[in-house]
PDB file of N, CA and C in Angstrom:
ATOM      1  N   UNK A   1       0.842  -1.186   0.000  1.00  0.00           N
ATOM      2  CA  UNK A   1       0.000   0.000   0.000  1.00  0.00           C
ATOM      3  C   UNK A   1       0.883   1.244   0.000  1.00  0.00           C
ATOM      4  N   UNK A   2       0.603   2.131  -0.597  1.00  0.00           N
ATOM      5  CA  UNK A   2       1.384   3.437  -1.028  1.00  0.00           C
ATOM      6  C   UNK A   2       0.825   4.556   0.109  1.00  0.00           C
ATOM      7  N   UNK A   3       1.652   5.411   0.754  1.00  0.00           N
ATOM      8  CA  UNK A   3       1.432   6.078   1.939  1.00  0.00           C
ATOM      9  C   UNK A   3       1.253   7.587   1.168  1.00  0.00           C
ATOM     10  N   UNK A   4       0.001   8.164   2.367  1.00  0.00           N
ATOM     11  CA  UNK A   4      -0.399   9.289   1.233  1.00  0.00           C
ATOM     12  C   UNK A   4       0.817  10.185   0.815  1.00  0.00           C
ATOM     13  N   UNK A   5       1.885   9.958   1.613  1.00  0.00           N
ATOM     14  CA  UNK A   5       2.863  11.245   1.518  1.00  0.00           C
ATOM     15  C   UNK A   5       3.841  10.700   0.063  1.00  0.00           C
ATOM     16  N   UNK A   6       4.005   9.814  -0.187  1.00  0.00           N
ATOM     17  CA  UNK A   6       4.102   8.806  -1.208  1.00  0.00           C
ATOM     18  C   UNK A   6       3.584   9.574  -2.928  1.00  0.00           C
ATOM     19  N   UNK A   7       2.072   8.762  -2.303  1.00  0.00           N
ATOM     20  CA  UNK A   7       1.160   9.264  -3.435  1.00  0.00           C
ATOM     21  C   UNK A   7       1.245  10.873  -3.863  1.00  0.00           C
ATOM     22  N   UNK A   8       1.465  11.518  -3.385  1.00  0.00           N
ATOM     23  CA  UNK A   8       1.610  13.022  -3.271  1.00  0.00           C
ATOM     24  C   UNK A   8       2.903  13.276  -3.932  1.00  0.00           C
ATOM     25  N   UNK A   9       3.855  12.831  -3.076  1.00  0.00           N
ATOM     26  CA  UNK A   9       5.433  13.204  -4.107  1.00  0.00           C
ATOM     27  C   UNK A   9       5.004  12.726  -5.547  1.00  0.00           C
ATOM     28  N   UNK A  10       4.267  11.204  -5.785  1.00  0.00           N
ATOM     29  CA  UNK A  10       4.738  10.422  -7.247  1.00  0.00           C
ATOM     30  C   UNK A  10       3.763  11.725  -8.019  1.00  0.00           C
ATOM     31  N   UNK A  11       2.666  12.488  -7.589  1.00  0.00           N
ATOM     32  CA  UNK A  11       1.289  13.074  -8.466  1.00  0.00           C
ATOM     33  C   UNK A  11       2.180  14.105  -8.656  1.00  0.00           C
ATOM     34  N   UNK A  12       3.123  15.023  -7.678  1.00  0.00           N
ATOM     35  CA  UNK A  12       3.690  16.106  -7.823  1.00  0.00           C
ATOM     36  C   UNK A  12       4.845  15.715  -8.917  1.00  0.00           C
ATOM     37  N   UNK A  13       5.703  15.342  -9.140  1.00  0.00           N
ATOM     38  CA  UNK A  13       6.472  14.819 -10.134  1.00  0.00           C
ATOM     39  C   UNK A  13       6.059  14.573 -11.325  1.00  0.00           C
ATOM     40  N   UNK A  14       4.656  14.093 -11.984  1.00  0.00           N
ATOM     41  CA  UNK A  14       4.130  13.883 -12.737  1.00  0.00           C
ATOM     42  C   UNK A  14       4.657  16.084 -13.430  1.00  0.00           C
ATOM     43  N   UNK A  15       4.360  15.085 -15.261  1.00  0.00           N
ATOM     44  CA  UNK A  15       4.541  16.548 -16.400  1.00  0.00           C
ATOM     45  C   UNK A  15       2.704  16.712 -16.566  1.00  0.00           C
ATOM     46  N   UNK A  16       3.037  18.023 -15.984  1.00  0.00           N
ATOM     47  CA  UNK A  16       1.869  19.159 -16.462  1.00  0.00           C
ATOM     48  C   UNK A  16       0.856  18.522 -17.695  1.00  0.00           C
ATOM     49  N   UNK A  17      -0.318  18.247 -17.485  1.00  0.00           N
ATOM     50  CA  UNK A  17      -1.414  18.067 -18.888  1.00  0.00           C
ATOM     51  C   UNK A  17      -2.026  19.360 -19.122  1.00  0.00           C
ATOM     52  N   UNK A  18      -2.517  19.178 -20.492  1.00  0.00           N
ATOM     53  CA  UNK A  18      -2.966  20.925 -20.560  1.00  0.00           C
ATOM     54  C   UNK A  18      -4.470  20.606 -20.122  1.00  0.00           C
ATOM     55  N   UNK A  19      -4.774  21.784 -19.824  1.00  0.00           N
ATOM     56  CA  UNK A  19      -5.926  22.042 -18.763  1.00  0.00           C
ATOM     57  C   UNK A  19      -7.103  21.089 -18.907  1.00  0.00           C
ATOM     58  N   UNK A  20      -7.515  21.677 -20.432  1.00  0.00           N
ATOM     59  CA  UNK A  20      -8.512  20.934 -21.479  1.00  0.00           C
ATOM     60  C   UNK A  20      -8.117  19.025 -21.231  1.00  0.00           C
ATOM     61  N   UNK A  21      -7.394  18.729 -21.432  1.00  0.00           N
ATOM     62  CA  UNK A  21      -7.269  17.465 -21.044  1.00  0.00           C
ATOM     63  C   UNK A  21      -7.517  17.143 -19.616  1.00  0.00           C
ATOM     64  N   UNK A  22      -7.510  17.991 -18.499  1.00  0.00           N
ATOM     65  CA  UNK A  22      -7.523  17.486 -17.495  1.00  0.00           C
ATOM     66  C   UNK A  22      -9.286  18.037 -16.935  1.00  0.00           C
ATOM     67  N   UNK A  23     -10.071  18.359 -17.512  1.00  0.00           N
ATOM     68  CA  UNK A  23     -11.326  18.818 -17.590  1.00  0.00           C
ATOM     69  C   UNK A  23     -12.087  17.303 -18.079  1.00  0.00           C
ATOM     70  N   UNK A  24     -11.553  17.259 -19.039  1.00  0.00           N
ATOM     71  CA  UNK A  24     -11.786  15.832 -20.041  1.00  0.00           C
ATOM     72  C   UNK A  24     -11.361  14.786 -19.073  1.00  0.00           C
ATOM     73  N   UNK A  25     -10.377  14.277 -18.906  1.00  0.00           N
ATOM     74  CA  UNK A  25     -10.218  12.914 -18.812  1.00  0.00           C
ATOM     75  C   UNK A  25      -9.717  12.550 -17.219  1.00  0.00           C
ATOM     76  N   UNK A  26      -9.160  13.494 -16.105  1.00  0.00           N
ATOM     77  CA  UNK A  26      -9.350  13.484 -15.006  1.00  0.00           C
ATOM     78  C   UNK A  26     -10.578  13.031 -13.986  1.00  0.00           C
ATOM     79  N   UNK A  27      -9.796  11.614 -13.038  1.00  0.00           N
ATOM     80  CA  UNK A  27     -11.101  11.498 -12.375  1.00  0.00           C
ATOM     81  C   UNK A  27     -11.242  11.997 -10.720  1.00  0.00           C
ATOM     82  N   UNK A  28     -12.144  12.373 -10.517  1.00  0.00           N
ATOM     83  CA  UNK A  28     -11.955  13.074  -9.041  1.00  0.00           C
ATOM     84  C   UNK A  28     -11.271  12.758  -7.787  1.00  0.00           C
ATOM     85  N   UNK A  29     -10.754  13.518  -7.081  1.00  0.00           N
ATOM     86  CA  UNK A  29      -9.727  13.296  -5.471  1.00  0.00           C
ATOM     87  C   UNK A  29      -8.368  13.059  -6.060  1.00  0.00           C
ATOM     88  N   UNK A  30      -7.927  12.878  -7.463  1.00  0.00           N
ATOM     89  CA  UNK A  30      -6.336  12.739  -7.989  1.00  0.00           C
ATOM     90  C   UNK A  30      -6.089  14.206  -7.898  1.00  0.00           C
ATOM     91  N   UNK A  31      -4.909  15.210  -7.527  1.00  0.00           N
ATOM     92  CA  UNK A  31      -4.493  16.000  -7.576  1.00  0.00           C
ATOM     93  C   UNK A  31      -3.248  16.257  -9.233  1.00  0.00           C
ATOM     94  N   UNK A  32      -3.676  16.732 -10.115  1.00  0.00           N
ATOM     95  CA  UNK A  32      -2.704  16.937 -11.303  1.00  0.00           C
ATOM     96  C   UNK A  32      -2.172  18.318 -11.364  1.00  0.00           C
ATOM     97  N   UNK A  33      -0.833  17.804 -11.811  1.00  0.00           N
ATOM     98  CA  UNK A  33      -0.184  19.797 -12.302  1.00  0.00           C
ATOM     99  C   UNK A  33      -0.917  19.648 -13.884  1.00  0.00           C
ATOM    100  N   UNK A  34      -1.082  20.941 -14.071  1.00  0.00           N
ATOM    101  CA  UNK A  34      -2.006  21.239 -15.304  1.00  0.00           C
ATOM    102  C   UNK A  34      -0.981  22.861 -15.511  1.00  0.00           C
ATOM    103  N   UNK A  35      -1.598  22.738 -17.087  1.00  0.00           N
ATOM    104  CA  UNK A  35      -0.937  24.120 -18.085  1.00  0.00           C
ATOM    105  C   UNK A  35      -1.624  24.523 -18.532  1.00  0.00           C
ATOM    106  N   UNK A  36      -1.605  26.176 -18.885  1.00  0.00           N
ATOM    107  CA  UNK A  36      -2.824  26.634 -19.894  1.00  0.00           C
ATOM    108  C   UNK A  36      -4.219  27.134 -18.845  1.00  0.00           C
ATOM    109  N   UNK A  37      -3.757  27.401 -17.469  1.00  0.00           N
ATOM    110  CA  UNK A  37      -5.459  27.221 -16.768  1.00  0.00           C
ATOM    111  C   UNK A  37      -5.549  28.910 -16.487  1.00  0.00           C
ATOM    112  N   UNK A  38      -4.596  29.648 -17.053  1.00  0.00           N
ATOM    113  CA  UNK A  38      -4.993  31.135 -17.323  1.00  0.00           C
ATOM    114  C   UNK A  38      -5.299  31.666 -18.576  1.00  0.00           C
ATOM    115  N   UNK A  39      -6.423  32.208 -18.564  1.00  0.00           N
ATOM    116  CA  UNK A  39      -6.418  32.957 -20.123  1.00  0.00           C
ATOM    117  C   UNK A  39      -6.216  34.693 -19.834  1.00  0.00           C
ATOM    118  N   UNK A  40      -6.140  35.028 -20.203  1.00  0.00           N
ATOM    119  CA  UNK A  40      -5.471  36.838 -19.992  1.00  0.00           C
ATOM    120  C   UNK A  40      -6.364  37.469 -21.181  1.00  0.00           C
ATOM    121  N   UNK A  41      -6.928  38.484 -20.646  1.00  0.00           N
ATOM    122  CA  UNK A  41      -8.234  39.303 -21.244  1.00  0.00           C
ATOM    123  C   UNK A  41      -7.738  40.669 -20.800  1.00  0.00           C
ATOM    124  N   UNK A  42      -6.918  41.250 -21.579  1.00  0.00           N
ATOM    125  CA  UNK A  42      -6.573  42.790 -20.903  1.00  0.00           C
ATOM    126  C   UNK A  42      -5.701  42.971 -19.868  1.00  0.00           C
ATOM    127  N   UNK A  43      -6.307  43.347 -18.559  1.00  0.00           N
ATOM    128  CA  UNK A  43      -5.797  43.036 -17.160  1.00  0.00           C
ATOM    129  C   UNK A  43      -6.144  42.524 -16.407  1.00  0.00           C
ATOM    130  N   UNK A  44      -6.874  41.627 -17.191  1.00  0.00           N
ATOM    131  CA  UNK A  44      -8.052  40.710 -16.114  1.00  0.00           C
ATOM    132  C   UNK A  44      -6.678  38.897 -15.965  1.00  0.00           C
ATOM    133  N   UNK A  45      -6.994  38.527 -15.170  1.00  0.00           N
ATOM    134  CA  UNK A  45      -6.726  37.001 -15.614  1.00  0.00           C
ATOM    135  C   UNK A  45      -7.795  36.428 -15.015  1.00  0.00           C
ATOM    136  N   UNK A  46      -8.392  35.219 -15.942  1.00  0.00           N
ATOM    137  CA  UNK A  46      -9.541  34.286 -15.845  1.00  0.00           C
ATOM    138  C   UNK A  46      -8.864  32.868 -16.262  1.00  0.00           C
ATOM    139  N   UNK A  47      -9.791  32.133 -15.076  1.00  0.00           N
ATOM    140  CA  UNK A  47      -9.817  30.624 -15.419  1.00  0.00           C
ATOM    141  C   UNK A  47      -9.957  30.399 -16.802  1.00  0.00           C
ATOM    142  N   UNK A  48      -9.572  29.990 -17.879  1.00  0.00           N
ATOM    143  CA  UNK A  48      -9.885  29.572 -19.168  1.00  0.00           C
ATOM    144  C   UNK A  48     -10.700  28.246 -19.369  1.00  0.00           C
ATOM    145  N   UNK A  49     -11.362  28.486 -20.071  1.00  0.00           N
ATOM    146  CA  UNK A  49     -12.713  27.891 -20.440  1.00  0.00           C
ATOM    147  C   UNK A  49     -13.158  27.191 -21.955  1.00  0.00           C
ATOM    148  N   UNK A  50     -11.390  26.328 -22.313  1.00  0.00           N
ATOM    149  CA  UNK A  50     -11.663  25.983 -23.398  1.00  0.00           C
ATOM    150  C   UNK A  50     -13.161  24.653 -23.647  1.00  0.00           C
ATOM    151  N   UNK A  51     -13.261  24.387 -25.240  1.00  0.00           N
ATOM    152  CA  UNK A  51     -14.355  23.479 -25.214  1.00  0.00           C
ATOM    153  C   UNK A  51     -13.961  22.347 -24.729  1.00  0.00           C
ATOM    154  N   UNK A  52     -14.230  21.462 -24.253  1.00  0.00           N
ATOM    155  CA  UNK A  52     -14.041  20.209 -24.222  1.00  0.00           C
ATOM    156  C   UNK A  52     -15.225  18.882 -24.736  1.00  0.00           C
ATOM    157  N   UNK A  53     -14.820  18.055 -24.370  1.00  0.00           N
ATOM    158  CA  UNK A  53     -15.675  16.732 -25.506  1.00  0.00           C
ATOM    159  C   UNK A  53     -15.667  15.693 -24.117  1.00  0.00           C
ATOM    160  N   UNK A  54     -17.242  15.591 -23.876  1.00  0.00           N
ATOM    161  CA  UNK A  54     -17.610  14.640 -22.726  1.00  0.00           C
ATOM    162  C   UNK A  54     -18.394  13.934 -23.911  1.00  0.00           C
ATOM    163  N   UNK A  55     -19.329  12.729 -22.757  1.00  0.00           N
ATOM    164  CA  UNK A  55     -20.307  11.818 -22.705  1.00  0.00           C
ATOM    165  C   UNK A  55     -21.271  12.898 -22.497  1.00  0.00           C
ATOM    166  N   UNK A  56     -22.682  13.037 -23.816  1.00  0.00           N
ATOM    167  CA  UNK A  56     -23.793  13.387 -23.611  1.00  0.00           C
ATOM    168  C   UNK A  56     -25.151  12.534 -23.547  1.00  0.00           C
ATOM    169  N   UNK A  57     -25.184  12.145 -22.524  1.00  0.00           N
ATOM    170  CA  UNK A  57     -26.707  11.080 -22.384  1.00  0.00           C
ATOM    171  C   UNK A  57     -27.904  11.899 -22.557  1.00  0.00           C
ATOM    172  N   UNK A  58     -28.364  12.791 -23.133  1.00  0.00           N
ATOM    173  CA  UNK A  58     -29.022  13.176 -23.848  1.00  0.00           C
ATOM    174  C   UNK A  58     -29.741  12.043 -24.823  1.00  0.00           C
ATOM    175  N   UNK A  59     -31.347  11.933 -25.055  1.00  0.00           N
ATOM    176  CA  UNK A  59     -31.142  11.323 -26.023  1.00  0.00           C
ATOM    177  C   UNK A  59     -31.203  11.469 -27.174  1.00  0.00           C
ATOM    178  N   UNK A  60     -31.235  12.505 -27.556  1.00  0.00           N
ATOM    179  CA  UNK A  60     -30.553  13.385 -29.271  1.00  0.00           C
ATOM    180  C   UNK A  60     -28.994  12.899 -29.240  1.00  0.00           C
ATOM    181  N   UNK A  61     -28.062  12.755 -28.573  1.00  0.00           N
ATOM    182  CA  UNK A  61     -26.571  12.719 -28.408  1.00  0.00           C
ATOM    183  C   UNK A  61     -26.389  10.693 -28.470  1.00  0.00           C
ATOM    184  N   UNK A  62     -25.995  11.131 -26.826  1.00  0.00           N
ATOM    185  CA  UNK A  62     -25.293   9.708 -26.628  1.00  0.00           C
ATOM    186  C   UNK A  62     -24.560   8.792 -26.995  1.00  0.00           C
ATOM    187  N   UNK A  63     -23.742  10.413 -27.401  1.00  0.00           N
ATOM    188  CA  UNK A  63     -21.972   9.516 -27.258  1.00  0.00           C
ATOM    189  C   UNK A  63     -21.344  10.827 -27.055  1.00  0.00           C
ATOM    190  N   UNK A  64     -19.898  10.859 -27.719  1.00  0.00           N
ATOM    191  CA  UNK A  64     -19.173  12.043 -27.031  1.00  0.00           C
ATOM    192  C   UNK A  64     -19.123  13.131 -27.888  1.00  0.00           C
ATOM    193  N   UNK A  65     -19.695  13.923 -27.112  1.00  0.00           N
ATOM    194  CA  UNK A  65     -20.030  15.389 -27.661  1.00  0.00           C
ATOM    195  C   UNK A  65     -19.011  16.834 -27.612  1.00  0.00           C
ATOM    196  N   UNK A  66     -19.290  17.693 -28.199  1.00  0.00           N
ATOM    197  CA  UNK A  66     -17.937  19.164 -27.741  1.00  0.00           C
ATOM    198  C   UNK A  66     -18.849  19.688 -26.897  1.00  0.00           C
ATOM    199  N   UNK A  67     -18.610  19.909 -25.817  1.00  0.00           N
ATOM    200  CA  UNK A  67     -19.361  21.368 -24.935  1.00  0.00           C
ATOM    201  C   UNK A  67     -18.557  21.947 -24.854  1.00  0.00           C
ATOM    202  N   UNK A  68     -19.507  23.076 -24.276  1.00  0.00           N
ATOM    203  CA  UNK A  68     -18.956  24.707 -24.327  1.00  0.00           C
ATOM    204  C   UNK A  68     -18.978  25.011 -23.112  1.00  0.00           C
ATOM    205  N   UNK A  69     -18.297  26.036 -22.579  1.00  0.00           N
ATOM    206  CA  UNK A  69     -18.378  27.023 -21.258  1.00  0.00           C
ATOM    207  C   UNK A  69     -19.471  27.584 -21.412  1.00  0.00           C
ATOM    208  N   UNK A  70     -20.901  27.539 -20.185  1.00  0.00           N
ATOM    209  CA  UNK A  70     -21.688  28.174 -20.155  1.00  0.00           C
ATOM    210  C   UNK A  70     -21.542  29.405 -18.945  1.00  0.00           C
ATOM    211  N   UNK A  71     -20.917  29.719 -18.917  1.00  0.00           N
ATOM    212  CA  UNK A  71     -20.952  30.945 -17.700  1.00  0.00           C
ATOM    213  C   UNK A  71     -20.468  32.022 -17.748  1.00  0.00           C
ATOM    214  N   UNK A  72     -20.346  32.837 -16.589  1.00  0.00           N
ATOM    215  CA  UNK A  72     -20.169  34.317 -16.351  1.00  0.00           C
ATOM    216  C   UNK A  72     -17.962  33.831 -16.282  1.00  0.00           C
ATOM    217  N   UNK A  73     -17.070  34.676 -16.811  1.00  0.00           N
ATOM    218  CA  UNK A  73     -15.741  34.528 -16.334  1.00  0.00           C
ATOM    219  C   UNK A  73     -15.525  34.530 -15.025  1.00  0.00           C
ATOM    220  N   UNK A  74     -14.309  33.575 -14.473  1.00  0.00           N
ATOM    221  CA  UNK A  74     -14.009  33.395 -13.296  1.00  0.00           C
ATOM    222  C   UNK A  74     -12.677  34.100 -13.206  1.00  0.00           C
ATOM    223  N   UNK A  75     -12.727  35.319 -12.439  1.00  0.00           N
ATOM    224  CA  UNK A  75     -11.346  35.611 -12.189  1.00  0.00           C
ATOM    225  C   UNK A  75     -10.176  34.787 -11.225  1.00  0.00           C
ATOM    226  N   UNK A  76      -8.815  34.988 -11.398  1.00  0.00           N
ATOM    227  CA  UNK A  76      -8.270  34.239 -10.382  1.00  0.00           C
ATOM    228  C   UNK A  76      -7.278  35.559  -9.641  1.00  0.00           C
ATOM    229  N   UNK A  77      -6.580  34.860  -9.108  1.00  0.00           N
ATOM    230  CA  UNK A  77      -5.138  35.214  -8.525  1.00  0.00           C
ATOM    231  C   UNK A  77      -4.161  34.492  -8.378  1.00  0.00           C
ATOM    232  N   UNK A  78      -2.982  35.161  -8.817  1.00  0.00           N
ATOM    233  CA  UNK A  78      -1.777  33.987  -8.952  1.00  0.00           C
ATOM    234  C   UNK A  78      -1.578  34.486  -7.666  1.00  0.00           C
ATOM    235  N   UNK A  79      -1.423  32.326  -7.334  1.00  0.00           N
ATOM    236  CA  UNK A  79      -0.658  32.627  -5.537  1.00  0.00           C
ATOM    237  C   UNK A  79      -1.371  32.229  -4.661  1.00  0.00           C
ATOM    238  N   UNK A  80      -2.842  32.135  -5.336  1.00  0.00           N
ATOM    239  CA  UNK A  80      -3.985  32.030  -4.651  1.00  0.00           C
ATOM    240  C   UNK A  80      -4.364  30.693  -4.725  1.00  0.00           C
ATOM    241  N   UNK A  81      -5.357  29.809  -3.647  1.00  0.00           N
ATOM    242  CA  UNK A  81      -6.038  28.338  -4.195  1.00  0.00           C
ATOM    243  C   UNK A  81      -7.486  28.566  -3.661  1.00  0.00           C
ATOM    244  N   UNK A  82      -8.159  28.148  -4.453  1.00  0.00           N
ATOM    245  CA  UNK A  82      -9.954  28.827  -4.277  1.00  0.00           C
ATOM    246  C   UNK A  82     -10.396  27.359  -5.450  1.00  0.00           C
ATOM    247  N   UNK A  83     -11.657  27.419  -5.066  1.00  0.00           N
ATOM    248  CA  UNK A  83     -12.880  25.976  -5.297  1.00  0.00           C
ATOM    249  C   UNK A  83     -13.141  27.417  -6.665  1.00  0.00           C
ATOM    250  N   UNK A  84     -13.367  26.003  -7.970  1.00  0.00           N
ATOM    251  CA  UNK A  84     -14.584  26.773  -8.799  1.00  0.00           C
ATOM    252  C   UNK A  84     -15.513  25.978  -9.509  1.00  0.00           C
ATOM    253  N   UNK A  85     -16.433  26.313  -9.887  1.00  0.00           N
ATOM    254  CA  UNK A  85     -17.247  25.239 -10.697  1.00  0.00           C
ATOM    255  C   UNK A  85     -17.899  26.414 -11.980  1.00  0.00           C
ATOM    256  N   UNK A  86     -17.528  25.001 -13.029  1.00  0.00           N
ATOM    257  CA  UNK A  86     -17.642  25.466 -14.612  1.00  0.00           C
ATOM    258  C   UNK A  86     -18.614  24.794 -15.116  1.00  0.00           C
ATOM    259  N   UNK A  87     -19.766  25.289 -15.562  1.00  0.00           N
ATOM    260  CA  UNK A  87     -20.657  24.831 -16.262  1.00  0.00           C
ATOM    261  C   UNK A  87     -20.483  24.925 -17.737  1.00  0.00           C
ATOM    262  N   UNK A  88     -20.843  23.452 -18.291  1.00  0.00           N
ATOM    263  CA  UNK A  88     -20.726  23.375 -19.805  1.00  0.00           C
ATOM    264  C   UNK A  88     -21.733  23.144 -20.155  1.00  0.00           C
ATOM    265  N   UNK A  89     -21.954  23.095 -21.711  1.00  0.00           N
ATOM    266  CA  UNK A  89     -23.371  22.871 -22.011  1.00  0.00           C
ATOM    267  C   UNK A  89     -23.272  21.970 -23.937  1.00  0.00           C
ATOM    268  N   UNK A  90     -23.783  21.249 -23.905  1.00  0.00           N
ATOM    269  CA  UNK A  90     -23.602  20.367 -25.057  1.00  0.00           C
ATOM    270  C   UNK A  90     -23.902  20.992 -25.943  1.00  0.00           C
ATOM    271  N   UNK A  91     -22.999  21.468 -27.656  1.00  0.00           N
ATOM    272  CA  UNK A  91     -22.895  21.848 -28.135  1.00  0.00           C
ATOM    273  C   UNK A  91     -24.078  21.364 -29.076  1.00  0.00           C
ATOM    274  N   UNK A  92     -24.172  20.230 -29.420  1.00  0.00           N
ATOM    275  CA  UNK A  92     -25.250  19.767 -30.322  1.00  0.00           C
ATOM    276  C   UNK A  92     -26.833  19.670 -29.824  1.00  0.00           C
ATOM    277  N   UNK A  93     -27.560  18.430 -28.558  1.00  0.00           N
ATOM    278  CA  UNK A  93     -28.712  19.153 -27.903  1.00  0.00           C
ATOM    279  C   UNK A  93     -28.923  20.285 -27.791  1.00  0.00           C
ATOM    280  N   UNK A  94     -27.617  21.216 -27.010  1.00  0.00           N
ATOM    281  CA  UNK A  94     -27.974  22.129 -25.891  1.00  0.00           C
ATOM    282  C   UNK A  94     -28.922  22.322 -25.026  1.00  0.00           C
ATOM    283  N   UNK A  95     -29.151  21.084 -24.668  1.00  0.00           N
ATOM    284  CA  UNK A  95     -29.808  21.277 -23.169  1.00  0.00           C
ATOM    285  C   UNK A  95     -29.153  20.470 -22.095  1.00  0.00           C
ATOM    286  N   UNK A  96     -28.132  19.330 -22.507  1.00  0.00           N
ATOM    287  CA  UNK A  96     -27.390  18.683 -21.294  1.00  0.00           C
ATOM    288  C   UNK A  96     -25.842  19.585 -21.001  1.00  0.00           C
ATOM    289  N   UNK A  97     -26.164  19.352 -19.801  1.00  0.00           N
ATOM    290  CA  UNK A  97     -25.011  20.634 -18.881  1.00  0.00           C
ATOM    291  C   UNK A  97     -24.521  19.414 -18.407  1.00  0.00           C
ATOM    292  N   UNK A  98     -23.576  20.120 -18.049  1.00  0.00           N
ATOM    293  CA  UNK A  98     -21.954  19.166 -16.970  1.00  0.00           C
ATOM    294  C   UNK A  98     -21.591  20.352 -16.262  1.00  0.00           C
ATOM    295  N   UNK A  99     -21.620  20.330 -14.665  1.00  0.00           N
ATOM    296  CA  UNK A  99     -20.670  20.975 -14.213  1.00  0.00           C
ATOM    297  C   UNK A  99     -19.714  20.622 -13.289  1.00  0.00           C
ATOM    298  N   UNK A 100     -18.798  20.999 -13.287  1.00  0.00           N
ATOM    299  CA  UNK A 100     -17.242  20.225 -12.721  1.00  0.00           C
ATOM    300  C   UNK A 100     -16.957  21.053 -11.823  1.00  0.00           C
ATOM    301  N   UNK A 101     -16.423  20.522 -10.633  1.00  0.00           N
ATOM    302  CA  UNK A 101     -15.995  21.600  -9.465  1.00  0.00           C
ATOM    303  C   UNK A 101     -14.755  21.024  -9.154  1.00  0.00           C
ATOM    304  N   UNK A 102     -13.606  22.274  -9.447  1.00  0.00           N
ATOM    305  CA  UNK A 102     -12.363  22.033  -9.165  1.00  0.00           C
ATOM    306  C   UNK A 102     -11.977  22.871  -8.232  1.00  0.00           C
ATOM    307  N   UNK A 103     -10.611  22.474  -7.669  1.00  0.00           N
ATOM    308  CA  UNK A 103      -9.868  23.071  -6.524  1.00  0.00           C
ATOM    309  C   UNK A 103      -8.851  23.536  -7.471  1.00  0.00           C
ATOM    310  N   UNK A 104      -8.664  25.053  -7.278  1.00  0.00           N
ATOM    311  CA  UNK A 104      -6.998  24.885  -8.201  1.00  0.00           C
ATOM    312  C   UNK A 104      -6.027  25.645  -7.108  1.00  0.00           C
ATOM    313  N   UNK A 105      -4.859  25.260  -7.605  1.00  0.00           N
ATOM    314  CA  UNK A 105      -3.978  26.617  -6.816  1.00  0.00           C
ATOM    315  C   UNK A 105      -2.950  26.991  -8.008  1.00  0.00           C
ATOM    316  N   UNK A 106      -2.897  28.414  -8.184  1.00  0.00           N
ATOM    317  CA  UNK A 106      -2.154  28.937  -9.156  1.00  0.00           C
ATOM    318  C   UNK A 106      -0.778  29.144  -9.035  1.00  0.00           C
ATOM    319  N   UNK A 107      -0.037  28.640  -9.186  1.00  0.00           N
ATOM    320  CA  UNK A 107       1.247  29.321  -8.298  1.00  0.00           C
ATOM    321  C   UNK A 107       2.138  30.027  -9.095  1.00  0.00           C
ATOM    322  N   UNK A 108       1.703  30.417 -10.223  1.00  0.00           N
ATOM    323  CA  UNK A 108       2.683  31.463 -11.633  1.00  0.00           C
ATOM    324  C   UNK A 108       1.700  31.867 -13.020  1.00  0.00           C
ATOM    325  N   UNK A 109       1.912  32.903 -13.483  1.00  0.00           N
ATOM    326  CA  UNK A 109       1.045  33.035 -13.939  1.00  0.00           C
ATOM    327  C   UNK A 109       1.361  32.371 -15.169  1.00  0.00           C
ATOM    328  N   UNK A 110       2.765  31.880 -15.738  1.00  0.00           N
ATOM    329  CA  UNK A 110       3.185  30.822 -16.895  1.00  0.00           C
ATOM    330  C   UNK A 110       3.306  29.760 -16.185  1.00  0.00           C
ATOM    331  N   UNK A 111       3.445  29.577 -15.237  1.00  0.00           N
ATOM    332  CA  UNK A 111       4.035  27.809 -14.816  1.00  0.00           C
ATOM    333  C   UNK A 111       2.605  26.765 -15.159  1.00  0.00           C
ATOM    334  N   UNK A 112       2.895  25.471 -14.278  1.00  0.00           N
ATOM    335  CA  UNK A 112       2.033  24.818 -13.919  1.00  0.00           C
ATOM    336  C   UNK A 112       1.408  24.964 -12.785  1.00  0.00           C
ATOM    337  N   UNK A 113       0.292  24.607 -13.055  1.00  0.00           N
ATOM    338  CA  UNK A 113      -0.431  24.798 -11.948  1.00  0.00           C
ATOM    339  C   UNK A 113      -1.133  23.195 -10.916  1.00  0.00           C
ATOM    340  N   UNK A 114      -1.874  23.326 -10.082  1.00  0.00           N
ATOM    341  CA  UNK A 114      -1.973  22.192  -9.030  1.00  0.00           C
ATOM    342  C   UNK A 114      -3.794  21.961  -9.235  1.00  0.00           C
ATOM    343  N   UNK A 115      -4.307  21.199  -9.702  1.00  0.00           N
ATOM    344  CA  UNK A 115      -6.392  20.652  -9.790  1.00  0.00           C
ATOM    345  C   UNK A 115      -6.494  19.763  -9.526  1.00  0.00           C
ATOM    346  N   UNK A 116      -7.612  19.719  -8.836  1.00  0.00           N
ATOM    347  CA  UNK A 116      -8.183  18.221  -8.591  1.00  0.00           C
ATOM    348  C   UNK A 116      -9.686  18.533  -8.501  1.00  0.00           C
ATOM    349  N   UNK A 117     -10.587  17.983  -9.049  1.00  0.00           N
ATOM    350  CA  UNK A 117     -11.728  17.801  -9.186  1.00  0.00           C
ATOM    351  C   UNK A 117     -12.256  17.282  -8.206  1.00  0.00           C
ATOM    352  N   UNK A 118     -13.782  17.333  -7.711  1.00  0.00           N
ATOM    353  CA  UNK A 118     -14.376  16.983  -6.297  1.00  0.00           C
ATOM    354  C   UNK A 118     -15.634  16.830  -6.811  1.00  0.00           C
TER     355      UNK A 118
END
């Protein structure tokens, strides 16, 4: 059995996935370094909100679909670790939503960064 302090060094060592992949294919309570989880709008910085491609059980769909970011921008702060949740919305129905609630902590505004989904 692997001791959490263990599990933690091997997840921290792991190379950065870009964000979009870790929206996609991440499963919840794993902690990943992730890239790409700022988008820069002026002087704003926001969580970025690319599309991604889930499972839509919809039954117009039902199989894997592109959704979109349905929401208002999430600002961040580098330096900072704060809960957010992103609502998507299926590009083809548009009526099945997904929303994902992540933990992030930013720690640069180019580096990698630290998510785990809940």
């Amino acid at each position: 059995m692997i001791s959490p302090e263990k599990k933690r060094e091997e997840e921290q060592e792991a190379e950065p996935i870009s964000w979009a992949s870790f929206l996609e294919e991440s499963s919840a309570g794993t902690v990943h370094p992730v890239r790409d989880v700022i988008e820069i709008d002026g002087p704003f910085f926001n969580i970025a909100t690319p599309d991604i491609h889930m499972y839509c059980d919809h039954e117009a769909c039902r199989v894997q679909r592109r959704f979109r970011y349905n929401g208002l921008k999430l600002a961040v702060s580098i330096g900072k670790t704060a809960d957010y949740e992103l609502r998507y919305l299926c590009s083809n129905c548009e009526s099945s939503q997904n929303t994902l609630r992540v933990h992030l902590h930013i720690s640069s505004l180019f580096g990698s960064s630290e998510a785990m989904k809940y």
